[in-house]
PDB file of N, CA and C in Angstrom:
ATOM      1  N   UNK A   1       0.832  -1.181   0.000  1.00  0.00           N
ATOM      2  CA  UNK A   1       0.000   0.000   0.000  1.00  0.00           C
ATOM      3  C   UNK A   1       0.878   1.247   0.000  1.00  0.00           C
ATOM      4  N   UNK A   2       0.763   2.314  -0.694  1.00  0.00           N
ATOM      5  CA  UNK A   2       1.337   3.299  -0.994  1.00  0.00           C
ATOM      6  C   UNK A   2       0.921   4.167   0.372  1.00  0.00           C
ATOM      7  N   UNK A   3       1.779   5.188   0.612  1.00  0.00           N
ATOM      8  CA  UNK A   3       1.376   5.798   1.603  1.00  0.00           C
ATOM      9  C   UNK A   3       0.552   7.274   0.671  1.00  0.00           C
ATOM     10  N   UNK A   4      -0.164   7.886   1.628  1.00  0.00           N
ATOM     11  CA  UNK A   4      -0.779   8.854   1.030  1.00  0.00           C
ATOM     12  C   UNK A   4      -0.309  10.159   1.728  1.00  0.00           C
ATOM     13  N   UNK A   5      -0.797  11.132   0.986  1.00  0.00           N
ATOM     14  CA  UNK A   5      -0.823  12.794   1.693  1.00  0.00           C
ATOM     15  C   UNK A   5      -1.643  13.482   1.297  1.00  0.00           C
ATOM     16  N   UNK A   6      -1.707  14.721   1.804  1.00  0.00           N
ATOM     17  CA  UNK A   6      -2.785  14.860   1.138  1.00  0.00           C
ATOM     18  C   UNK A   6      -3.581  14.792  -0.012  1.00  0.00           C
ATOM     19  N   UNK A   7      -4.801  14.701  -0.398  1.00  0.00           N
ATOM     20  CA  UNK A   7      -5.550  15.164  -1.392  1.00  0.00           C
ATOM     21  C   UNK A   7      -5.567  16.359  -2.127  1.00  0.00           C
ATOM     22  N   UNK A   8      -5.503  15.751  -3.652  1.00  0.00           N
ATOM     23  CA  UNK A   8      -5.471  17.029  -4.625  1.00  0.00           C
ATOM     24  C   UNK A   8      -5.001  18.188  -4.080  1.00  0.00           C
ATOM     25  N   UNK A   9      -3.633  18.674  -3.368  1.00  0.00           N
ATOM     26  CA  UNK A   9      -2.808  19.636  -3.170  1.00  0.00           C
ATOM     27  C   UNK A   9      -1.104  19.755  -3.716  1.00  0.00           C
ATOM     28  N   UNK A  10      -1.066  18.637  -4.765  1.00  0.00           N
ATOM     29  CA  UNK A  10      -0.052  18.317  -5.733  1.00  0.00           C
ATOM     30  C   UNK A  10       0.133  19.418  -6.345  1.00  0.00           C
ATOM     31  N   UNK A  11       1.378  20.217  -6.668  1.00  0.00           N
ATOM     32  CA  UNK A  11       1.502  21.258  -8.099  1.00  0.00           C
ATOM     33  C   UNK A  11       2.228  20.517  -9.199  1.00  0.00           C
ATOM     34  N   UNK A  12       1.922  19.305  -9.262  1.00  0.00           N
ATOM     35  CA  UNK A  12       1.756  18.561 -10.176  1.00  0.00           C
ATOM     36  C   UNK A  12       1.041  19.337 -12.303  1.00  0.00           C
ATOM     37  N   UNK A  13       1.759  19.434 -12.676  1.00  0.00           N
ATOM     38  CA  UNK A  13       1.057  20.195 -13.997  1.00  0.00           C
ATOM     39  C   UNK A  13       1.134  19.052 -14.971  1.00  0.00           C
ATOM     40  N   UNK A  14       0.634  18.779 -16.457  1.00  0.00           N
ATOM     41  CA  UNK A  14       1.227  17.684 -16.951  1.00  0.00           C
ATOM     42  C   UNK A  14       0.391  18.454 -18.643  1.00  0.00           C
ATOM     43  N   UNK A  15       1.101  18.671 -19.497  1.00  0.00           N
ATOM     44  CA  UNK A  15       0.653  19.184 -20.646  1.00  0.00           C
ATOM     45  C   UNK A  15       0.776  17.928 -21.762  1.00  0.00           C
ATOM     46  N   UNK A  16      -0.122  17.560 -22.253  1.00  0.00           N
ATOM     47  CA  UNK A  16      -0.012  15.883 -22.662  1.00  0.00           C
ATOM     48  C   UNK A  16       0.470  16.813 -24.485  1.00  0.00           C
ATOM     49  N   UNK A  17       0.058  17.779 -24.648  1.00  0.00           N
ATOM     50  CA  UNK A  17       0.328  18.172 -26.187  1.00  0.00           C
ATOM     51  C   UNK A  17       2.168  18.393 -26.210  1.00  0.00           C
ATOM     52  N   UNK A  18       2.398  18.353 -25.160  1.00  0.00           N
ATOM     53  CA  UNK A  18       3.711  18.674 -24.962  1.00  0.00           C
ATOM     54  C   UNK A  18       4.325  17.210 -25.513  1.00  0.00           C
ATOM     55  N   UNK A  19       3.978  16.413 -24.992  1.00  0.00           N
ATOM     56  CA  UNK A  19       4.544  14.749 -24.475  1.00  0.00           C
ATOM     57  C   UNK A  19       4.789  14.039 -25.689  1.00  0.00           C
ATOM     58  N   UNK A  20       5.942  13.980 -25.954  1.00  0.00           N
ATOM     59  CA  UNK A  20       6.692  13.167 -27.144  1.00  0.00           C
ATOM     60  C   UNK A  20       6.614  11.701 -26.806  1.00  0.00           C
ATOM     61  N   UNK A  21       6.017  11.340 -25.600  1.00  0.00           N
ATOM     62  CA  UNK A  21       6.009   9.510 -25.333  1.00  0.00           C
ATOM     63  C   UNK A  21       7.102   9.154 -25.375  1.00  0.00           C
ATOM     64  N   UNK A  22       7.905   9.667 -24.808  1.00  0.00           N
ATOM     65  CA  UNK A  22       9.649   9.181 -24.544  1.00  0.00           C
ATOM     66  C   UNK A  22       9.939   8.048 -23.611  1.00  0.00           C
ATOM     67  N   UNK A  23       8.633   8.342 -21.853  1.00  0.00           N
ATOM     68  CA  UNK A  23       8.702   7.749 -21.078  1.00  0.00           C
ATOM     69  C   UNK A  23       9.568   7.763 -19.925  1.00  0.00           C
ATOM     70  N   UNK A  24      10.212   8.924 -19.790  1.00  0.00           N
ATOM     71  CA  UNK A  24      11.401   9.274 -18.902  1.00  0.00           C
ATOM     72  C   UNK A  24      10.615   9.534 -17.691  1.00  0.00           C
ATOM     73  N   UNK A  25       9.631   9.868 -17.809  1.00  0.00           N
ATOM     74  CA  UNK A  25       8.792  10.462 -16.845  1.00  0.00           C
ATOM     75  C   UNK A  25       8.420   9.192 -16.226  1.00  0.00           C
ATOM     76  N   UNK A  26       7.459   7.836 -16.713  1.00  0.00           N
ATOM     77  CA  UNK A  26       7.638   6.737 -16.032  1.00  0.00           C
ATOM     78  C   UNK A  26       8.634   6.062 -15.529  1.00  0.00           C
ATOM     79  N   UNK A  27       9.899   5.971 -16.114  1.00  0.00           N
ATOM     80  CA  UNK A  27      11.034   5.240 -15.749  1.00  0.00           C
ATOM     81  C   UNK A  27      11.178   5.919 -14.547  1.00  0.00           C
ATOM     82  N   UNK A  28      11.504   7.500 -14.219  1.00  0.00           N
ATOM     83  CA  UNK A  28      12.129   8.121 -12.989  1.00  0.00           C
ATOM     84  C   UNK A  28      11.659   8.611 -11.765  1.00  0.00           C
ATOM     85  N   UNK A  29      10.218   8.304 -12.323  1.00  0.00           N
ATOM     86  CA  UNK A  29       9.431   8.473 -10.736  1.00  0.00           C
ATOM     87  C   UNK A  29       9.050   7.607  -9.669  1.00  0.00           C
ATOM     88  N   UNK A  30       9.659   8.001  -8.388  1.00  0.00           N
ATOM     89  CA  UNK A  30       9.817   6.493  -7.472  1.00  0.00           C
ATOM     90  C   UNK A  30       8.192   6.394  -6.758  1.00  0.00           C
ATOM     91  N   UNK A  31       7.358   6.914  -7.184  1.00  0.00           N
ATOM     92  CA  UNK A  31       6.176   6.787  -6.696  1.00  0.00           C
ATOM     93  C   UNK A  31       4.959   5.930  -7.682  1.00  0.00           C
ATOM     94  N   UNK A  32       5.338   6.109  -8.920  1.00  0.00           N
ATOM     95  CA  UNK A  32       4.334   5.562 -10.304  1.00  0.00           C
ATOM     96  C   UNK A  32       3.236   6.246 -10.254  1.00  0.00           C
ATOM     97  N   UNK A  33       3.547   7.677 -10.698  1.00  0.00           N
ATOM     98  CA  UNK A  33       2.991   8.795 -10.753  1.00  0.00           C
ATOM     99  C   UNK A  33       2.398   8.667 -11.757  1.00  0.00           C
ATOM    100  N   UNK A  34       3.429   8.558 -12.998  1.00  0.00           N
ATOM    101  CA  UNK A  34       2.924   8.230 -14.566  1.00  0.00           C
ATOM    102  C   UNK A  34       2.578   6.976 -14.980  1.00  0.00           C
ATOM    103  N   UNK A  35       2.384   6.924 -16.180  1.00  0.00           N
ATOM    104  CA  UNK A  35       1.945   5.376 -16.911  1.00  0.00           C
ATOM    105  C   UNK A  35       1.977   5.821 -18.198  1.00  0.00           C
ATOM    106  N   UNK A  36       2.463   4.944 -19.186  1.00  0.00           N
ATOM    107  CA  UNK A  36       1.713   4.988 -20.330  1.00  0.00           C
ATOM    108  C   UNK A  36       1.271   4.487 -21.107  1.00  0.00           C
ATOM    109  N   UNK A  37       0.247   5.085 -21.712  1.00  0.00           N
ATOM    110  CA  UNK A  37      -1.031   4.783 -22.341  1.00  0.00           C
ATOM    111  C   UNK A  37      -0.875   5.163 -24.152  1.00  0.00           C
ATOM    112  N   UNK A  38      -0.728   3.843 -24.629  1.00  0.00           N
ATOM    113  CA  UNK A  38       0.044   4.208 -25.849  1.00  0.00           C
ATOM    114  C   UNK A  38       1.374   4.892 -26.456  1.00  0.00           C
ATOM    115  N   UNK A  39       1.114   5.552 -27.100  1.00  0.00           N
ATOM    116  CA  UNK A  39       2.113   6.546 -27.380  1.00  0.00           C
ATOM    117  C   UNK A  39       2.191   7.783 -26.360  1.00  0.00           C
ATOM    118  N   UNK A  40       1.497   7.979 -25.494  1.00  0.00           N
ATOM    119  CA  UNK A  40       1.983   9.202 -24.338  1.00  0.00           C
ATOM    120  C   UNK A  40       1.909   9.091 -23.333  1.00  0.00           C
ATOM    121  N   UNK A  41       2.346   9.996 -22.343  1.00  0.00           N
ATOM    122  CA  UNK A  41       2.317   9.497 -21.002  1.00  0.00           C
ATOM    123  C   UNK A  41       1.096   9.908 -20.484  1.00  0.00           C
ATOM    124  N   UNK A  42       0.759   9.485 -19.423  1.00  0.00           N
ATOM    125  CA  UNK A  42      -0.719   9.592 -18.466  1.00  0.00           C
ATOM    126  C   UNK A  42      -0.131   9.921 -17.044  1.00  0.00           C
ATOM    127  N   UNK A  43      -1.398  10.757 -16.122  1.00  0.00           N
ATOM    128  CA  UNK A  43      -0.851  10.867 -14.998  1.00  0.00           C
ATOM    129  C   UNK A  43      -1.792   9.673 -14.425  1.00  0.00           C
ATOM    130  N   UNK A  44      -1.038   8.567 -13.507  1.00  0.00           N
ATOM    131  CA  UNK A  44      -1.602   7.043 -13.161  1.00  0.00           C
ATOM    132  C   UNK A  44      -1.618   7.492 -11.776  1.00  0.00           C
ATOM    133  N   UNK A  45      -1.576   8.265 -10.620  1.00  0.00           N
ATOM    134  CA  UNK A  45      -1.385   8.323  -9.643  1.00  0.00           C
ATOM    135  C   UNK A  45      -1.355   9.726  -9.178  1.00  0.00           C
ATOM    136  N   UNK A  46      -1.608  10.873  -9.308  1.00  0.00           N
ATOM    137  CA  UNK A  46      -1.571  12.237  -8.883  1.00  0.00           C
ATOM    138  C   UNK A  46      -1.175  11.986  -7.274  1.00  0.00           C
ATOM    139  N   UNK A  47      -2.108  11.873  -6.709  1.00  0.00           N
ATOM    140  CA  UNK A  47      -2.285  11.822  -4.843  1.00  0.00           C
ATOM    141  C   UNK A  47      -1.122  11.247  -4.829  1.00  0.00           C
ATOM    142  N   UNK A  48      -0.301  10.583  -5.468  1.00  0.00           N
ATOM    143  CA  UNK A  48       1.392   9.961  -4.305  1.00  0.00           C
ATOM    144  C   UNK A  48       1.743  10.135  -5.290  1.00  0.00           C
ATOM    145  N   UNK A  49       2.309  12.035  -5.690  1.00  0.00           N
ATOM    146  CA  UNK A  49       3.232  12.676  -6.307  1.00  0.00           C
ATOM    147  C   UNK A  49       3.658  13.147  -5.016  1.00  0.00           C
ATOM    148  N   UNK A  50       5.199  13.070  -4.756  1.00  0.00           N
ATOM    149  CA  UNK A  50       6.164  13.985  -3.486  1.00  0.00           C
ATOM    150  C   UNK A  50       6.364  14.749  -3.844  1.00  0.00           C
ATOM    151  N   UNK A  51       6.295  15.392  -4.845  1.00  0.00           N
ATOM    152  CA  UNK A  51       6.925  16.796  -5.543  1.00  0.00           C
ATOM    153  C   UNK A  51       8.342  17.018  -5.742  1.00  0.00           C
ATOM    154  N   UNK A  52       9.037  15.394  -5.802  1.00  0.00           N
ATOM    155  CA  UNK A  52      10.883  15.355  -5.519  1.00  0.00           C
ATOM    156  C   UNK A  52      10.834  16.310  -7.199  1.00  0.00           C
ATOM    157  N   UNK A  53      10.537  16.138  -7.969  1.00  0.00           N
ATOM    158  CA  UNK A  53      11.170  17.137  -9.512  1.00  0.00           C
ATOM    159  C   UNK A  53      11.448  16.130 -10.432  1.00  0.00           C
ATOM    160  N   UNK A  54      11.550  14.897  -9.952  1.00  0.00           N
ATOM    161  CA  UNK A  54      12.606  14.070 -11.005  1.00  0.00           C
ATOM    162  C   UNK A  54      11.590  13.817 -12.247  1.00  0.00           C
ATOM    163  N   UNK A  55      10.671  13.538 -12.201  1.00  0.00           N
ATOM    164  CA  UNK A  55       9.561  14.266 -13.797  1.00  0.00           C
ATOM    165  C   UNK A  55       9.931  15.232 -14.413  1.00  0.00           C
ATOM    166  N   UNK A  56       9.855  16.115 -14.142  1.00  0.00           N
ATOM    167  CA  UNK A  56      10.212  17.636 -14.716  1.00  0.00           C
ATOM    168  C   UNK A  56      11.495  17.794 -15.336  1.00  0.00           C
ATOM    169  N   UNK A  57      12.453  17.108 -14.463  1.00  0.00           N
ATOM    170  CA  UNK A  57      14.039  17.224 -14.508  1.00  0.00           C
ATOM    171  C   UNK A  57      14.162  16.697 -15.634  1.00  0.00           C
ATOM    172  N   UNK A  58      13.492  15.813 -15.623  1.00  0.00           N
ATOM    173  CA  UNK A  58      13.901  14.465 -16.680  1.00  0.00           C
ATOM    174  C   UNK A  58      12.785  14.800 -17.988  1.00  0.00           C
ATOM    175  N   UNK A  59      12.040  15.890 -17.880  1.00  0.00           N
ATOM    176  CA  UNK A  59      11.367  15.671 -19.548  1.00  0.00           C
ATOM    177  C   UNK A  59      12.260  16.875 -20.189  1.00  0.00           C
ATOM    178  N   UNK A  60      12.435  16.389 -21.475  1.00  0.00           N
ATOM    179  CA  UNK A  60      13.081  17.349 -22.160  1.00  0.00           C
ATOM    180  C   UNK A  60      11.897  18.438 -23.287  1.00  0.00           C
ATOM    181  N   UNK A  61      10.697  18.052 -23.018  1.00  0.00           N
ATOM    182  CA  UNK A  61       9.707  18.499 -23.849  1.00  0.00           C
ATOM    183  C   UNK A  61       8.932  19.200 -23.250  1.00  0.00           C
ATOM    184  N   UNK A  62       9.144  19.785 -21.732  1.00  0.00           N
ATOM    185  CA  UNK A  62       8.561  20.514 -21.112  1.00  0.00           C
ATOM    186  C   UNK A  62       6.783  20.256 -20.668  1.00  0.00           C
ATOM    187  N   UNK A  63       6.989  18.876 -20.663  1.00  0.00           N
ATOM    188  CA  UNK A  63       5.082  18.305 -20.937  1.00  0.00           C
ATOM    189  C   UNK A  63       5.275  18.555 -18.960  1.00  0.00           C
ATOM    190  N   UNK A  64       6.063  18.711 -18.678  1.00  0.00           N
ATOM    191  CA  UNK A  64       5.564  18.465 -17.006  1.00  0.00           C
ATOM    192  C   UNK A  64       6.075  19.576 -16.036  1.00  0.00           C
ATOM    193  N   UNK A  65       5.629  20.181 -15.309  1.00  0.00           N
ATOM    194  CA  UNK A  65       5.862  20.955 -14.206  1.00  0.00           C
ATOM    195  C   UNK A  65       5.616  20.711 -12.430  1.00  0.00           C
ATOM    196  N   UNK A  66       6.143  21.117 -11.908  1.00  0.00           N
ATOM    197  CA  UNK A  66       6.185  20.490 -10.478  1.00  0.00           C
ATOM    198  C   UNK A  66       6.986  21.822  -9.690  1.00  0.00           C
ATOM    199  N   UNK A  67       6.319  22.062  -8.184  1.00  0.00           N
ATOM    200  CA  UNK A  67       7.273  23.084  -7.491  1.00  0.00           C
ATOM    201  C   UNK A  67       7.518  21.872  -6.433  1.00  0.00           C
ATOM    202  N   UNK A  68       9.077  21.210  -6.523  1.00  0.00           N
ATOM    203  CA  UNK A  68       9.800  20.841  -5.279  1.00  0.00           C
ATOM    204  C   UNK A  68       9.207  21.447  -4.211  1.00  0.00           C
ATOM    205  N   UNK A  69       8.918  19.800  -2.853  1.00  0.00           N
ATOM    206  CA  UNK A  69       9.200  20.747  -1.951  1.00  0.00           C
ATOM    207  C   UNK A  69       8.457  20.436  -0.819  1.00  0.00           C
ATOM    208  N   UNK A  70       6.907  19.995  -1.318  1.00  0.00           N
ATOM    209  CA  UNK A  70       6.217  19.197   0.028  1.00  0.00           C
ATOM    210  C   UNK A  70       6.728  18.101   0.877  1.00  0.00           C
ATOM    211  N   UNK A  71       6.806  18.168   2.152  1.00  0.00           N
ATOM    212  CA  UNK A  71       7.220  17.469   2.675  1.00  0.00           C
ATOM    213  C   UNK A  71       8.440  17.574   2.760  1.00  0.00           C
ATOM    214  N   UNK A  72       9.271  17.932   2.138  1.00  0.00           N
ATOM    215  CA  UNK A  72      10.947  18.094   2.054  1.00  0.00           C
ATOM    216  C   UNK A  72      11.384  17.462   1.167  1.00  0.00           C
ATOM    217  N   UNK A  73      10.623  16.160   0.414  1.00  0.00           N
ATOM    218  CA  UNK A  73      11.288  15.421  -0.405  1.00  0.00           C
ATOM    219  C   UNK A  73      12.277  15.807  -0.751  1.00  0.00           C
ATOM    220  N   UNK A  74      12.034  17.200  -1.973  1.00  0.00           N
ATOM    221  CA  UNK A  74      13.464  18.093  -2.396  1.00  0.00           C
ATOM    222  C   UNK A  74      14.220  17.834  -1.440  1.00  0.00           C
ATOM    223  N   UNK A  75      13.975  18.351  -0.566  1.00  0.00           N
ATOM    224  CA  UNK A  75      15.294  18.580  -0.002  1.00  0.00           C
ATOM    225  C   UNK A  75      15.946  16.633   0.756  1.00  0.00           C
ATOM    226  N   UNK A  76      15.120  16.265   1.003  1.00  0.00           N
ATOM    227  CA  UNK A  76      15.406  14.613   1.273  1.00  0.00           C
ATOM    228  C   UNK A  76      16.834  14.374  -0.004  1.00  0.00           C
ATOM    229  N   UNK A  77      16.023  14.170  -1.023  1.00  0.00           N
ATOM    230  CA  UNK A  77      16.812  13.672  -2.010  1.00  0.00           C
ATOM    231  C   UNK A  77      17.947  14.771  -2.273  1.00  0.00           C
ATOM    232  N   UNK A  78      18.098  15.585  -2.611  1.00  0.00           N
ATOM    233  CA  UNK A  78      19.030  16.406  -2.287  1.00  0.00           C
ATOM    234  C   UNK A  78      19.844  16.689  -2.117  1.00  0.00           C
ATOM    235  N   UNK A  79      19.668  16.196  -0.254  1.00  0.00           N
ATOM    236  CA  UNK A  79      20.235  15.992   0.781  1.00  0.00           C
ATOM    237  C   UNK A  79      21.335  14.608   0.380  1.00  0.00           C
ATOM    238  N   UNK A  80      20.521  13.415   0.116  1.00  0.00           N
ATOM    239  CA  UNK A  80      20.827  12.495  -0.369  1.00  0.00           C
ATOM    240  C   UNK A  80      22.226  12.635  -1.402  1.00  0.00           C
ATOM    241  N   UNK A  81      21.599  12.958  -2.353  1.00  0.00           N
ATOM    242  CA  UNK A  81      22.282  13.025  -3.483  1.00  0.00           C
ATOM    243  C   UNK A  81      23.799  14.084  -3.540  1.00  0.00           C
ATOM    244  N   UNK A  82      23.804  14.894  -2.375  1.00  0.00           N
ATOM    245  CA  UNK A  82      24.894  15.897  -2.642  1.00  0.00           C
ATOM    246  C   UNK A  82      25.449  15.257  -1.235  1.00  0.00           C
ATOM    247  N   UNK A  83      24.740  14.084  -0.371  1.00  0.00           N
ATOM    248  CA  UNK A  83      25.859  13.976   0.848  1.00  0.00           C
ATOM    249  C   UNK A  83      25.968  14.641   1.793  1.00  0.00           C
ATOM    250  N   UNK A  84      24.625  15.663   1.566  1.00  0.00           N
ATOM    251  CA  UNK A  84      24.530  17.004   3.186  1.00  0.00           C
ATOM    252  C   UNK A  84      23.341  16.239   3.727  1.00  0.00           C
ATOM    253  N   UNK A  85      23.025  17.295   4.878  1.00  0.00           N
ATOM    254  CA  UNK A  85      21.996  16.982   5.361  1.00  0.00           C
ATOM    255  C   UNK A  85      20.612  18.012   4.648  1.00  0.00           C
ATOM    256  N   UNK A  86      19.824  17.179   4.815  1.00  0.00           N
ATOM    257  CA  UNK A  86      18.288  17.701   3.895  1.00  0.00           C
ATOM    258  C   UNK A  86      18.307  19.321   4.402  1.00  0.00           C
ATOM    259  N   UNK A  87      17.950  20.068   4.209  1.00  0.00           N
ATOM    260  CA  UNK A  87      17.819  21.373   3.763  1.00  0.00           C
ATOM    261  C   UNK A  87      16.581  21.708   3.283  1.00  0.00           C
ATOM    262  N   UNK A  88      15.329  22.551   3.478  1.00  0.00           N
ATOM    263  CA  UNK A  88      14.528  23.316   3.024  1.00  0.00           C
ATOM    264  C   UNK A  88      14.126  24.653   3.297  1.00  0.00           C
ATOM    265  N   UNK A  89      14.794  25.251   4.039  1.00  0.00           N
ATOM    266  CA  UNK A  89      14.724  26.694   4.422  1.00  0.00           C
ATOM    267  C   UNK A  89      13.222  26.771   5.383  1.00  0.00           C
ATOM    268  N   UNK A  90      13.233  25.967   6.061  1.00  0.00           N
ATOM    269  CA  UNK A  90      12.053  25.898   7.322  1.00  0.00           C
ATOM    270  C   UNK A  90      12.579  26.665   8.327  1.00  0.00           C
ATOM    271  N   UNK A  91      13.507  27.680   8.527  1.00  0.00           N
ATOM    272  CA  UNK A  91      14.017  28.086   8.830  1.00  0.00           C
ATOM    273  C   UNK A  91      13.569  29.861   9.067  1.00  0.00           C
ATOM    274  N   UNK A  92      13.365  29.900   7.431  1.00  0.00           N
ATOM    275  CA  UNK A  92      12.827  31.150   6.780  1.00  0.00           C
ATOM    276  C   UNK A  92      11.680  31.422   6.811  1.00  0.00           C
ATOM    277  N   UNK A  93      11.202  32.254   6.090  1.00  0.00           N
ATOM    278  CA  UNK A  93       9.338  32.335   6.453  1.00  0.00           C
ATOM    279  C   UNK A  93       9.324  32.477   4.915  1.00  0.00           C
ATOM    280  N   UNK A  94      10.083  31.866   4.211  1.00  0.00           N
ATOM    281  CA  UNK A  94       9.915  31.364   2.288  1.00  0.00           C
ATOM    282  C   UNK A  94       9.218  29.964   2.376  1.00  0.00           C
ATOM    283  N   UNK A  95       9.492  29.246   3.434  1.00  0.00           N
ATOM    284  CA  UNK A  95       9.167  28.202   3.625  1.00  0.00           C
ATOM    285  C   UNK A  95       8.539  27.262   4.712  1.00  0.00           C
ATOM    286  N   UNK A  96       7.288  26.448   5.000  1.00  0.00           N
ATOM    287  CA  UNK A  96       7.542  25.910   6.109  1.00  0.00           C
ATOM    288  C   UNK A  96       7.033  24.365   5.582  1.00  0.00           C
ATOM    289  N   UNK A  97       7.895  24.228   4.791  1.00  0.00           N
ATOM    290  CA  UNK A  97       7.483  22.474   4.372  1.00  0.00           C
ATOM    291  C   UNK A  97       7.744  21.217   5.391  1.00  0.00           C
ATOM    292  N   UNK A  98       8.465  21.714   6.276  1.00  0.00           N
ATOM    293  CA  UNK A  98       9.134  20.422   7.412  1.00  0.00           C
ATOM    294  C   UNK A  98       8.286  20.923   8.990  1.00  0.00           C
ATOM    295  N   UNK A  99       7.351  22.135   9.175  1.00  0.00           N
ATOM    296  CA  UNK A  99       6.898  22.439  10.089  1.00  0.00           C
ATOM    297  C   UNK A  99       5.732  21.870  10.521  1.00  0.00           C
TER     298      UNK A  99
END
């Protein structure tokens, strides 16, 4: 069972006229956000999008948008990936994703 968060509060965007059906977007999302459905991609899962970016990062056709950041993911992976510790500026009043 997937864990959940909230409901429909994803900034999840997904422009399907954009979507060349490359599939980068299914391969790199650790949640199975996407799917696809023929030749293009589909959103298969909205509600367990983390907002980590790696969709976005990874389309080169601009079919997808996302603001990093709920929950910290961003900064989780990040964190991860550069070897610091997670980081989201919960700190600031730009942000209170970890509060």
């Amino acid at each position: 069972m997937k864990q959940r968060y909230f409901k429909n509060v994803v900034t999840l965007q997904y422009n399907k006229d954009n979507c060349t059906g490359c599939g980068m977007c299914v391969e790199v999302c650790p949640r199975g956000v996407f799917a696809m459905n023929g030749k293009k991609a589909i959103i298969n899962d909205r509600n367990a999008c983390i907002e980590c970016g790696a969709c976005m990062k990874n389309c080169a056709f601009n079919a997808i948008s996302v603001r990093p950041g709920v929950g910290c993911a961003y900064a989780i992976i990040m964190g991860r990936l550069k070897g610091t510790e997670p980081g989201c500026g919960c700190g600031d009043s730009s942000s209170a994703c970890c509060g």
